[in-house]
PDB file of N, CA and C in Angstrom:
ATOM      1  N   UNK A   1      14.775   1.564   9.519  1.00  0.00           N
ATOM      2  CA  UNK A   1      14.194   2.269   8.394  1.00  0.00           C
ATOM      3  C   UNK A   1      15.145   2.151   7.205  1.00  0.00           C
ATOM      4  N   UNK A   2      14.416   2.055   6.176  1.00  0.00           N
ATOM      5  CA  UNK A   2      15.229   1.979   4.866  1.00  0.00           C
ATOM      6  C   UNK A   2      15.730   2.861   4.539  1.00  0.00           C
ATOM      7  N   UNK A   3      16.885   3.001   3.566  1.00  0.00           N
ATOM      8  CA  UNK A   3      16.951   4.748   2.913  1.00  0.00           C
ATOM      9  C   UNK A   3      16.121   4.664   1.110  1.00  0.00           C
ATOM     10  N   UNK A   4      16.033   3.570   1.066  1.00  0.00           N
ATOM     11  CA  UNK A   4      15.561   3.463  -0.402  1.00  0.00           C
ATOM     12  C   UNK A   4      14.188   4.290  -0.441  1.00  0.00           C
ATOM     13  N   UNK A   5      13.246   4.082  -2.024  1.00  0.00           N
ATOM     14  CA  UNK A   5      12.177   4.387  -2.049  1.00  0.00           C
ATOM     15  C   UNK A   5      11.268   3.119  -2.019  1.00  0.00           C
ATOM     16  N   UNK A   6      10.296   3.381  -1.608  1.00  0.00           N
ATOM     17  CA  UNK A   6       9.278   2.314  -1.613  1.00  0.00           C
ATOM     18  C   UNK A   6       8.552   1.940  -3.206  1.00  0.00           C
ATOM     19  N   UNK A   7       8.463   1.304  -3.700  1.00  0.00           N
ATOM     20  CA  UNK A   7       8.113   0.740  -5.615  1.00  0.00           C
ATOM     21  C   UNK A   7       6.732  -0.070  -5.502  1.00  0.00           C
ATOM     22  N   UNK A   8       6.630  -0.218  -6.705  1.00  0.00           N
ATOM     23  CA  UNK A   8       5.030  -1.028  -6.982  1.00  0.00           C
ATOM     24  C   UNK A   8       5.815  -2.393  -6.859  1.00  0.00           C
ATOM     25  N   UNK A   9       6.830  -2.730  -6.924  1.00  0.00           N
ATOM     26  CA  UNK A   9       7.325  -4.435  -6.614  1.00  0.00           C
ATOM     27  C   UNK A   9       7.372  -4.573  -5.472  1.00  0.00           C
ATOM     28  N   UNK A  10       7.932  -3.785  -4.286  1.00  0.00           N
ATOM     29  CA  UNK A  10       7.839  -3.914  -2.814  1.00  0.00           C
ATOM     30  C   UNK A  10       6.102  -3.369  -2.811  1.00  0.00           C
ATOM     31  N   UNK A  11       5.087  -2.791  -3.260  1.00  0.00           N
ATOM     32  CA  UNK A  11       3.872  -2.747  -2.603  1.00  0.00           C
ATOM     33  C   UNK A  11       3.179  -4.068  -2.971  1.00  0.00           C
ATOM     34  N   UNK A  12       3.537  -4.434  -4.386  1.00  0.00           N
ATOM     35  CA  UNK A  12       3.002  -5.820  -4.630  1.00  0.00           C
ATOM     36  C   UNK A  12       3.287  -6.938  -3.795  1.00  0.00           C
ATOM     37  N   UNK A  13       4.395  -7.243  -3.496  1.00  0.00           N
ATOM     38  CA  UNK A  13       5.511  -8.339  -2.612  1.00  0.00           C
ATOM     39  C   UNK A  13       4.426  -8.565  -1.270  1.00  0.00           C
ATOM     40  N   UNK A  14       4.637  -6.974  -0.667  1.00  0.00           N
ATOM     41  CA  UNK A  14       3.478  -6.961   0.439  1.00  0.00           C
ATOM     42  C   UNK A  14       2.130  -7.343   0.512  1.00  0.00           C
ATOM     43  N   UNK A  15       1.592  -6.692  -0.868  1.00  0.00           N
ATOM     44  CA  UNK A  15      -0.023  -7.086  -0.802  1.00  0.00           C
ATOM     45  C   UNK A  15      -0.580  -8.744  -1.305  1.00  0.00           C
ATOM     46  N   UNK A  16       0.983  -9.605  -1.687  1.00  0.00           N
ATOM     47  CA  UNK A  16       0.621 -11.258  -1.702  1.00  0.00           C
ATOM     48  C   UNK A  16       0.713 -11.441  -0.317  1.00  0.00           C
ATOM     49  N   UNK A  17       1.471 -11.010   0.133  1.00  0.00           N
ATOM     50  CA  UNK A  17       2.060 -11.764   1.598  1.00  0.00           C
ATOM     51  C   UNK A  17       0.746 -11.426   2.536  1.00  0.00           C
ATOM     52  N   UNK A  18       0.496 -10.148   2.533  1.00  0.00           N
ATOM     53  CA  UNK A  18      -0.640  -9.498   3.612  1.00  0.00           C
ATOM     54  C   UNK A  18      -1.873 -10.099   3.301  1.00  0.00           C
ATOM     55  N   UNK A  19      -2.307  -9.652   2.074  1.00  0.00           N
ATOM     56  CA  UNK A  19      -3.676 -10.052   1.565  1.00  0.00           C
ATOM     57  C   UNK A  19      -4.346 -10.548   0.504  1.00  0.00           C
ATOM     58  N   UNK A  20      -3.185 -11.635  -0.105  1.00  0.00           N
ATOM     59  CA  UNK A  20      -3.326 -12.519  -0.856  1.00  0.00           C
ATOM     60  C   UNK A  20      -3.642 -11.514  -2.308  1.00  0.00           C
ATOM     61  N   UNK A  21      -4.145 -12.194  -3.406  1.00  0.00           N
ATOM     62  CA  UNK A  21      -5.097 -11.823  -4.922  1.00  0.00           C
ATOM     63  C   UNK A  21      -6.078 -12.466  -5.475  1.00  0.00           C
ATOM     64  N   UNK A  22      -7.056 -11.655  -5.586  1.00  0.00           N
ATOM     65  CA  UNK A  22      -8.319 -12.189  -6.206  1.00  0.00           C
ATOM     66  C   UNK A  22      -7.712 -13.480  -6.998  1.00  0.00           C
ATOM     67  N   UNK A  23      -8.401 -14.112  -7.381  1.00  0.00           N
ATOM     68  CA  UNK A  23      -8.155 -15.383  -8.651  1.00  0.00           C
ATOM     69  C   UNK A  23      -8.432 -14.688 -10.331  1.00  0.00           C
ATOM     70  N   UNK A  24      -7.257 -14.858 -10.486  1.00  0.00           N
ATOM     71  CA  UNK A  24      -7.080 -14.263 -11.886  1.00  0.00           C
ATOM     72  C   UNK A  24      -7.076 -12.602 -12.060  1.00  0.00           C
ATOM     73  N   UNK A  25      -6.550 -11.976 -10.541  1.00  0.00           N
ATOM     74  CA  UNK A  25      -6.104 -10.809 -10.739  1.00  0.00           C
ATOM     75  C   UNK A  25      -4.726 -10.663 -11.319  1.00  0.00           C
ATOM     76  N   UNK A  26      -4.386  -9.799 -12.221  1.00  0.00           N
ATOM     77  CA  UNK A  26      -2.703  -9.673 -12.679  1.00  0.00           C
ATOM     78  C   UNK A  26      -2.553  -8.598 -11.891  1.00  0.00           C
ATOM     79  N   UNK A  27      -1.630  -8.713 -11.104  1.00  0.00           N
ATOM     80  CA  UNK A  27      -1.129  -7.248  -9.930  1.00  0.00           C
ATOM     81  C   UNK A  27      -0.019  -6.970 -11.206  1.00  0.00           C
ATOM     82  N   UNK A  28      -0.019  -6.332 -11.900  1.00  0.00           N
ATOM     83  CA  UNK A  28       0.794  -5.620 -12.622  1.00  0.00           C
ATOM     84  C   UNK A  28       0.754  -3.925 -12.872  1.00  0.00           C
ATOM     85  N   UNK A  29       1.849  -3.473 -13.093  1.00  0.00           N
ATOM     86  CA  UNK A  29       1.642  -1.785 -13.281  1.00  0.00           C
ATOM     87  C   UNK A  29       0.796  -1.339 -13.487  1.00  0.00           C
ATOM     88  N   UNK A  30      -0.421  -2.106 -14.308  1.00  0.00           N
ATOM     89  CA  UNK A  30      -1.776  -1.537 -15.090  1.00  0.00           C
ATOM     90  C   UNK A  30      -2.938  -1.310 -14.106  1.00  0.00           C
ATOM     91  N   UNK A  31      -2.090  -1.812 -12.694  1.00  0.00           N
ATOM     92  CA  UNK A  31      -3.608  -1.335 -11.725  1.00  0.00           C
ATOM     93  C   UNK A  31      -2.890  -0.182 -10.736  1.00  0.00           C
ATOM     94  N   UNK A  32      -2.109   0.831 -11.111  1.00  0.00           N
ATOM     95  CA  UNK A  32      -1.733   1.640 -10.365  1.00  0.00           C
ATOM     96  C   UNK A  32      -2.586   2.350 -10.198  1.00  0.00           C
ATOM     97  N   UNK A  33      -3.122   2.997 -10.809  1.00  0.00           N
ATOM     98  CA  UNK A  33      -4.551   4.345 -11.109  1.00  0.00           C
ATOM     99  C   UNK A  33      -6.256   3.303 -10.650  1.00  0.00           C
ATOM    100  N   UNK A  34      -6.099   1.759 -10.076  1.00  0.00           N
ATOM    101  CA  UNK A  34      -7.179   0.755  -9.919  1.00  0.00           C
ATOM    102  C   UNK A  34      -7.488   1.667  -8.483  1.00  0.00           C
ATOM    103  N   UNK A  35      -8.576   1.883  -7.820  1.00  0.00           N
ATOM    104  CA  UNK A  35      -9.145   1.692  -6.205  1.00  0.00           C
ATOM    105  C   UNK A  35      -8.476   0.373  -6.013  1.00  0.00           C
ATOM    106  N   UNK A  36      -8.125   0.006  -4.868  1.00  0.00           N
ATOM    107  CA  UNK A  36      -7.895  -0.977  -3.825  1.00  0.00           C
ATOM    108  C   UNK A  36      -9.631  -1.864  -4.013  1.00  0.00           C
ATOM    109  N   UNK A  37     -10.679  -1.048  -3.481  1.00  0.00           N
ATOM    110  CA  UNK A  37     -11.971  -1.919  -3.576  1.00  0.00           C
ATOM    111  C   UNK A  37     -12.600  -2.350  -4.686  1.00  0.00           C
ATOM    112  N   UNK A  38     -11.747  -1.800  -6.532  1.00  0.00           N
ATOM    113  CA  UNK A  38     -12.294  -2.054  -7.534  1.00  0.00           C
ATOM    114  C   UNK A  38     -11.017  -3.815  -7.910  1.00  0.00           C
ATOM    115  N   UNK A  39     -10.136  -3.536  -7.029  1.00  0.00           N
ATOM    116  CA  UNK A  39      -8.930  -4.463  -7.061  1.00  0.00           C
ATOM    117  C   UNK A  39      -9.740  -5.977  -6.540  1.00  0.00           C
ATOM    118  N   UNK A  40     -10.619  -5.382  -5.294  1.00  0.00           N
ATOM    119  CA  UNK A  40     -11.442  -6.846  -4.556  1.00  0.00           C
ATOM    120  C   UNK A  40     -10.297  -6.724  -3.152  1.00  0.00           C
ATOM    121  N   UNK A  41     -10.064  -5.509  -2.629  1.00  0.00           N
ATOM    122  CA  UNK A  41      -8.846  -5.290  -1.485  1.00  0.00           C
ATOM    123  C   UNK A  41      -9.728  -4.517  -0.568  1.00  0.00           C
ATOM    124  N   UNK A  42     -10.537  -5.393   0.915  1.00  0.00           N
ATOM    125  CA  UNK A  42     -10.896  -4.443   1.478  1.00  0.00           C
ATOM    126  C   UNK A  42     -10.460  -3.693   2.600  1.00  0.00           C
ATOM    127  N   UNK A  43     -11.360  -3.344   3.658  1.00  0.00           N
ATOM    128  CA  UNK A  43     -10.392  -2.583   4.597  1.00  0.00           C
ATOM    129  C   UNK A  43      -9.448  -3.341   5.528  1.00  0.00           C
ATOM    130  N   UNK A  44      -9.656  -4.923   5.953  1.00  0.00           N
ATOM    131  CA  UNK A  44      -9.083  -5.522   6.623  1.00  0.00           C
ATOM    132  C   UNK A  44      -7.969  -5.806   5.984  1.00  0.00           C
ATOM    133  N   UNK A  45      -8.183  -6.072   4.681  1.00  0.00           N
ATOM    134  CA  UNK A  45      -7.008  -6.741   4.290  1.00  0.00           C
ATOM    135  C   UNK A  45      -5.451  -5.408   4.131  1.00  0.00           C
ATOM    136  N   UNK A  46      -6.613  -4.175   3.681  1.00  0.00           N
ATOM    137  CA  UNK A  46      -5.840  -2.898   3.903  1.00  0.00           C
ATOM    138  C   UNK A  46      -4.601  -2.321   4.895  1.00  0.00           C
ATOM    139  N   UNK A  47      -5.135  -2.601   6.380  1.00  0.00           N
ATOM    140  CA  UNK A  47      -4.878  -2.981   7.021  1.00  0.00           C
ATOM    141  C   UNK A  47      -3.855  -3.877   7.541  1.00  0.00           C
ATOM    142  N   UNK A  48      -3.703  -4.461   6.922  1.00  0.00           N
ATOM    143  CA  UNK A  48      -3.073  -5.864   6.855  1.00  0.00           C
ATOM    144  C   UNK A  48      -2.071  -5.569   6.404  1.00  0.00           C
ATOM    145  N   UNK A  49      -1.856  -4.588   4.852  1.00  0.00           N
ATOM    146  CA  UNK A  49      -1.049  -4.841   3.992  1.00  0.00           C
ATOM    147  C   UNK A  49      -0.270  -3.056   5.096  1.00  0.00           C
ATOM    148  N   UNK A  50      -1.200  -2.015   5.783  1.00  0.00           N
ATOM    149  CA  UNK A  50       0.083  -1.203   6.205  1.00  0.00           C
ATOM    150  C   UNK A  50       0.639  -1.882   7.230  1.00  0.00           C
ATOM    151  N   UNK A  51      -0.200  -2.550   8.172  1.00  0.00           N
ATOM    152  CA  UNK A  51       1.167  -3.266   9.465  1.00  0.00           C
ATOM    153  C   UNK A  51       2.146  -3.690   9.020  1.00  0.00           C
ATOM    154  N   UNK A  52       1.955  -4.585   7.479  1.00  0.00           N
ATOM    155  CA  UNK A  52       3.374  -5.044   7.246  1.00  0.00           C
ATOM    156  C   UNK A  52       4.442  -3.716   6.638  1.00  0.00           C
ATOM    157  N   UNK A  53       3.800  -2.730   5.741  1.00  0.00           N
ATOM    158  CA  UNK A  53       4.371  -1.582   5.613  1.00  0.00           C
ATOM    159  C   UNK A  53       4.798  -1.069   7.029  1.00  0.00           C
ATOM    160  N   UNK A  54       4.281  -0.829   7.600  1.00  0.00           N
ATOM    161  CA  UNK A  54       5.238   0.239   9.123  1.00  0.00           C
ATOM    162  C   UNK A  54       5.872  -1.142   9.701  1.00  0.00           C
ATOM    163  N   UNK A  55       5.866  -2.355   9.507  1.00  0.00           N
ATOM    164  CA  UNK A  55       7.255  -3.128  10.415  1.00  0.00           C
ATOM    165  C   UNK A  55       8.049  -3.183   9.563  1.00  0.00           C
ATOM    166  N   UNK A  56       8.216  -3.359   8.303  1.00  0.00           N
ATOM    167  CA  UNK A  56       8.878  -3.191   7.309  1.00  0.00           C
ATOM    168  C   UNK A  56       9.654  -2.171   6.972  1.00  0.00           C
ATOM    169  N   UNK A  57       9.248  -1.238   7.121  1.00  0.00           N
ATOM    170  CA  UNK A  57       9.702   0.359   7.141  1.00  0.00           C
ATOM    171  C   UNK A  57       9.880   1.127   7.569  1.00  0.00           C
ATOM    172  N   UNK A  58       9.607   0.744   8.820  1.00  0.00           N
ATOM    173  CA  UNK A  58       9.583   1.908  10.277  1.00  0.00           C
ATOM    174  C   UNK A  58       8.940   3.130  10.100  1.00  0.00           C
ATOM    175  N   UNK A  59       7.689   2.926   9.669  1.00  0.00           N
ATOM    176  CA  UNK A  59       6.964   4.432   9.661  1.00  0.00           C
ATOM    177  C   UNK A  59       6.003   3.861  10.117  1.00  0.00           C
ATOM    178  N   UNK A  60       4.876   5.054  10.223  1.00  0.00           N
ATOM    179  CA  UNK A  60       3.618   4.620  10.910  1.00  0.00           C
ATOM    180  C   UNK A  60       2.172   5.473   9.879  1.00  0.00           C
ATOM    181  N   UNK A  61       1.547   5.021   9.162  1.00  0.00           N
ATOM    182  CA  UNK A  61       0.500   5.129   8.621  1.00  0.00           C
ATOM    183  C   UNK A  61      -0.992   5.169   9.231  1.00  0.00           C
ATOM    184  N   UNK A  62      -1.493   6.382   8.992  1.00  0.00           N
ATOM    185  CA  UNK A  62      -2.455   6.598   9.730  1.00  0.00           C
ATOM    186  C   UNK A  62      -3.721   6.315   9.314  1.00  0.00           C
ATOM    187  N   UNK A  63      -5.206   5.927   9.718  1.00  0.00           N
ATOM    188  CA  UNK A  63      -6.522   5.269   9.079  1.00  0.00           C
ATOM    189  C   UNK A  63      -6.263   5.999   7.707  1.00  0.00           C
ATOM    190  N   UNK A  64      -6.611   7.053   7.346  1.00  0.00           N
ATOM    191  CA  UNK A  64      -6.603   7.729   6.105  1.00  0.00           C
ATOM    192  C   UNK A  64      -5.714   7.845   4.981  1.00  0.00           C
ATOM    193  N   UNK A  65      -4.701   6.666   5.337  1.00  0.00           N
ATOM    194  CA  UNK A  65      -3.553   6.429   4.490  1.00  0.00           C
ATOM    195  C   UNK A  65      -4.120   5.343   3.893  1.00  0.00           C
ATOM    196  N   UNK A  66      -5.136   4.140   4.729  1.00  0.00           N
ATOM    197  CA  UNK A  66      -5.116   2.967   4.269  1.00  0.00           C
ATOM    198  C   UNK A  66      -6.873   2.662   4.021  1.00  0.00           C
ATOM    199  N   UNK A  67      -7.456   3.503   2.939  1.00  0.00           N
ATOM    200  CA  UNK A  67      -8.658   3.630   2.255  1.00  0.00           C
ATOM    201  C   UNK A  67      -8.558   2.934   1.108  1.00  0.00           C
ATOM    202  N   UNK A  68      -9.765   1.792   0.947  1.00  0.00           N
ATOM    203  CA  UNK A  68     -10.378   1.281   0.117  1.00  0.00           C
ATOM    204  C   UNK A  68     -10.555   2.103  -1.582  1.00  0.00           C
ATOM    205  N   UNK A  69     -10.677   3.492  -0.950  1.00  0.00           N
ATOM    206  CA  UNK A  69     -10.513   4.240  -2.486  1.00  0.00           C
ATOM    207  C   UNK A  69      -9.550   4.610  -2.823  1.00  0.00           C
ATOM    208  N   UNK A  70      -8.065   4.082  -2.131  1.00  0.00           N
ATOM    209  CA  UNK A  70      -7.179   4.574  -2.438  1.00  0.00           C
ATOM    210  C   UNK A  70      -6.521   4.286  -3.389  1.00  0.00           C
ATOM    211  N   UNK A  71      -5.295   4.563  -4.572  1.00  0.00           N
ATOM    212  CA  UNK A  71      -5.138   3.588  -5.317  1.00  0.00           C
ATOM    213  C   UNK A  71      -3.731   3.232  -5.164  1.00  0.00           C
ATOM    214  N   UNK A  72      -3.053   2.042  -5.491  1.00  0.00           N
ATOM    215  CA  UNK A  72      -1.879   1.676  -5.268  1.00  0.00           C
ATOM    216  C   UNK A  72      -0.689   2.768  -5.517  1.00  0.00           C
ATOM    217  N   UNK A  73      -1.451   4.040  -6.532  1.00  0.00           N
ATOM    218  CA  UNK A  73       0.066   4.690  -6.763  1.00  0.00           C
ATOM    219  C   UNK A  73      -0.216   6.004  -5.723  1.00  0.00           C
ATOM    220  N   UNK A  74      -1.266   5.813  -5.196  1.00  0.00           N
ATOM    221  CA  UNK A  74      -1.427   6.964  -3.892  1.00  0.00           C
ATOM    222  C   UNK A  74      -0.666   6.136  -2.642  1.00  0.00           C
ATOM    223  N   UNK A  75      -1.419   5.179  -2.376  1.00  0.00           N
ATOM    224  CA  UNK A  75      -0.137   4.509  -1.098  1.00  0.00           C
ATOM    225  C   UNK A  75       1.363   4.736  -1.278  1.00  0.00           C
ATOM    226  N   UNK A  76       1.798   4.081  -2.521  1.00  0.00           N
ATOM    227  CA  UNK A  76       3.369   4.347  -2.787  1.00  0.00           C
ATOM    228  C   UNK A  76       3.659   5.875  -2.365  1.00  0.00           C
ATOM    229  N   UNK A  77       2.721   6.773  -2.812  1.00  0.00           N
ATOM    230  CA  UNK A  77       3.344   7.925  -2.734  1.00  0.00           C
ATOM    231  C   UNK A  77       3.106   8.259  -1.211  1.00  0.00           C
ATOM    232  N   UNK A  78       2.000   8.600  -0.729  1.00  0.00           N
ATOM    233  CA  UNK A  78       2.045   7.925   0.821  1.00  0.00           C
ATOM    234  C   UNK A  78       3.298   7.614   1.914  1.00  0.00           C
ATOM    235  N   UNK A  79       3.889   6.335   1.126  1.00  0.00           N
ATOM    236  CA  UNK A  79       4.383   5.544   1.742  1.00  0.00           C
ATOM    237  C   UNK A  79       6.283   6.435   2.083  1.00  0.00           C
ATOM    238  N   UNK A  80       5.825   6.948   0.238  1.00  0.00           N
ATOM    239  CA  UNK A  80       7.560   7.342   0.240  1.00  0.00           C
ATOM    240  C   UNK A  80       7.372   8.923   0.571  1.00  0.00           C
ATOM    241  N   UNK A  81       6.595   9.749   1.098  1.00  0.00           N
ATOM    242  CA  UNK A  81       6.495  10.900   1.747  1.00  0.00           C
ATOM    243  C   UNK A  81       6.573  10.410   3.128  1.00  0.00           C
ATOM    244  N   UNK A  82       6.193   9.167   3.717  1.00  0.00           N
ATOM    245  CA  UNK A  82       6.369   9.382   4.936  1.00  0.00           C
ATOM    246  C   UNK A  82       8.108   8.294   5.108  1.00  0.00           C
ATOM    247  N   UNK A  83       8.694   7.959   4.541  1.00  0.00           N
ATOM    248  CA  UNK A  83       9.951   8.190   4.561  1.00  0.00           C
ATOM    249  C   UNK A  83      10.775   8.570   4.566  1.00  0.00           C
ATOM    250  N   UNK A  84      10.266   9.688   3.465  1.00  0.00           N
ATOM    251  CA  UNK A  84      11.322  10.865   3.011  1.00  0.00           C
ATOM    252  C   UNK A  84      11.413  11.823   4.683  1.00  0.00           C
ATOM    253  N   UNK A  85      10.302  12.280   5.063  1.00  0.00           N
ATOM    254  CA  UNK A  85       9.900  12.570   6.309  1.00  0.00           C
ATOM    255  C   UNK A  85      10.909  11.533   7.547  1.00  0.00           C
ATOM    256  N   UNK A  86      10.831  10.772   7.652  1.00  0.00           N
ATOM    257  CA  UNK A  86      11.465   9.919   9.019  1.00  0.00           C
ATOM    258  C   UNK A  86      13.506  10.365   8.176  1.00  0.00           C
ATOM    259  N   UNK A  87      13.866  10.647   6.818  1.00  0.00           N
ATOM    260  CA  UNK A  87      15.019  10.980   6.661  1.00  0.00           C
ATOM    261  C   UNK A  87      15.320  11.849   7.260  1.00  0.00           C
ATOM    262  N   UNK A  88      14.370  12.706   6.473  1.00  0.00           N
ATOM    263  CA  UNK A  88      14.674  14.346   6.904  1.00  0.00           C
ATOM    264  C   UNK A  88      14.945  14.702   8.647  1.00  0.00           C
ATOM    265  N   UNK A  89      14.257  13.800   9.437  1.00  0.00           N
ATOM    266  CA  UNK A  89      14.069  13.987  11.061  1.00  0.00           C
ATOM    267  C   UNK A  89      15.491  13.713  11.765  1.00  0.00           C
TER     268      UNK A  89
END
Protein backbone atom coordinates (compact mmCIF):
# COMPACT_ATOMS: atom_id res chain seq x y z
CA UNK A 1 0.00 0.00 0.00
CA UNK A 2 1.05 3.45 -0.78
CA UNK A 3 1.23 6.25 1.78
CA UNK A 4 0.64 8.91 -0.89
CA UNK A 5 -2.76 10.26 -2.15
CA UNK A 6 -4.30 8.93 -5.11
CA UNK A 7 -4.56 12.21 -8.11
CA UNK A 8 -6.40 12.65 -11.41
CA UNK A 9 -2.75 11.75 -13.11
CA UNK A 10 -2.56 8.31 -11.34
CA UNK A 11 -6.60 7.86 -12.14
CA UNK A 12 -5.87 8.91 -15.70
CA UNK A 13 -2.46 6.68 -16.07
CA UNK A 14 -4.92 3.83 -14.98
CA UNK A 15 -7.92 4.51 -17.06
CA UNK A 16 -5.34 4.41 -20.52
CA UNK A 17 -3.85 1.32 -19.33
CA UNK A 18 -7.31 -0.41 -18.10
CA UNK A 19 -9.70 1.00 -20.56
CA UNK A 20 -8.19 2.74 -23.16
CA UNK A 21 -10.07 6.57 -24.57
CA UNK A 22 -12.71 7.27 -26.73
CA UNK A 23 -11.02 8.83 -30.04
CA UNK A 24 -10.62 12.36 -29.53
CA UNK A 25 -11.43 12.26 -25.85
CA UNK A 26 -8.99 14.87 -23.88
CA UNK A 27 -8.79 13.06 -20.33
CA UNK A 28 -7.89 16.32 -18.84
CA UNK A 29 -8.99 18.03 -15.42
CA UNK A 30 -12.10 19.36 -17.32
CA UNK A 31 -13.81 15.94 -17.03
CA UNK A 32 -13.61 15.64 -13.28
CA UNK A 33 -17.38 16.65 -12.52
CA UNK A 34 -17.95 14.25 -16.41
CA UNK A 35 -20.13 10.66 -15.47
CA UNK A 36 -17.76 7.87 -16.45
CA UNK A 37 -20.87 6.84 -19.05
CA UNK A 38 -21.08 10.55 -20.45
CA UNK A 39 -16.97 9.95 -20.78
CA UNK A 40 -18.03 6.61 -23.22
CA UNK A 41 -16.51 4.41 -19.83
CA UNK A 42 -18.73 1.51 -19.22
CA UNK A 43 -19.19 -0.94 -16.53
CA UNK A 44 -16.63 -3.44 -17.81
CA UNK A 45 -14.22 -1.23 -18.54
CA UNK A 46 -15.05 0.27 -14.89
CA UNK A 47 -14.17 -2.61 -13.62
CA UNK A 48 -11.20 -2.93 -15.25
CA UNK A 49 -9.91 0.34 -14.28
CA UNK A 50 -10.68 -0.70 -10.07
CA UNK A 51 -8.74 -4.20 -10.36
CA UNK A 52 -5.95 -2.22 -11.47
CA UNK A 53 -6.74 0.35 -8.57
CA UNK A 54 -6.87 -2.43 -5.64
CA UNK A 55 -3.48 -4.24 -7.16
CA UNK A 56 -2.02 -1.06 -7.35
CA UNK A 57 -3.01 0.11 -4.04
CA UNK A 58 -3.87 -2.52 -1.90
CA UNK A 59 -7.38 -1.65 -1.17
CA UNK A 60 -10.40 -3.26 -2.20
CA UNK A 61 -13.38 -1.36 -3.87
CA UNK A 62 -16.68 -2.46 -3.69
CA UNK A 63 -19.60 -2.73 -6.87
CA UNK A 64 -20.85 0.73 -5.70
CA UNK A 65 -17.54 2.37 -5.84
CA UNK A 66 -17.24 1.49 -9.53
CA UNK A 67 -20.66 3.11 -11.19
CA UNK A 68 -21.03 4.33 -14.57
CA UNK A 69 -22.57 7.55 -12.90
CA UNK A 70 -19.81 8.04 -11.06
CA UNK A 71 -17.54 10.83 -11.77
CA UNK A 72 -13.76 10.75 -11.85
CA UNK A 73 -13.51 13.20 -8.85
CA UNK A 74 -15.92 10.82 -6.81
CA UNK A 75 -13.61 7.70 -7.47
CA UNK A 76 -10.46 9.76 -6.47
CA UNK A 77 -12.21 10.61 -3.47
CA UNK A 78 -13.35 7.03 -3.05
CA UNK A 79 -10.16 5.86 -3.70
CA UNK A 80 -8.24 8.19 -1.15
CA UNK A 81 -10.89 7.50 1.77
CA UNK A 82 -10.28 4.04 1.36
CA UNK A 83 -6.56 4.59 1.91
CA UNK A 84 -6.65 6.93 4.34
CA UNK A 85 -8.72 4.01 6.06
CA UNK A 86 -6.08 0.96 5.33
CA UNK A 87 -3.47 3.97 7.19
CA UNK A 88 -5.40 4.54 9.93
CA UNK A 89 -5.77 0.39 10.54
Amino acid sequence: MTDSRFTFDDLRQILLKAAGAEEGLDLDEDILDTTFQELGYESLALLETGGCIEREYGITLDDEALTDTLTPRDLIGTVNERLAAGRAA
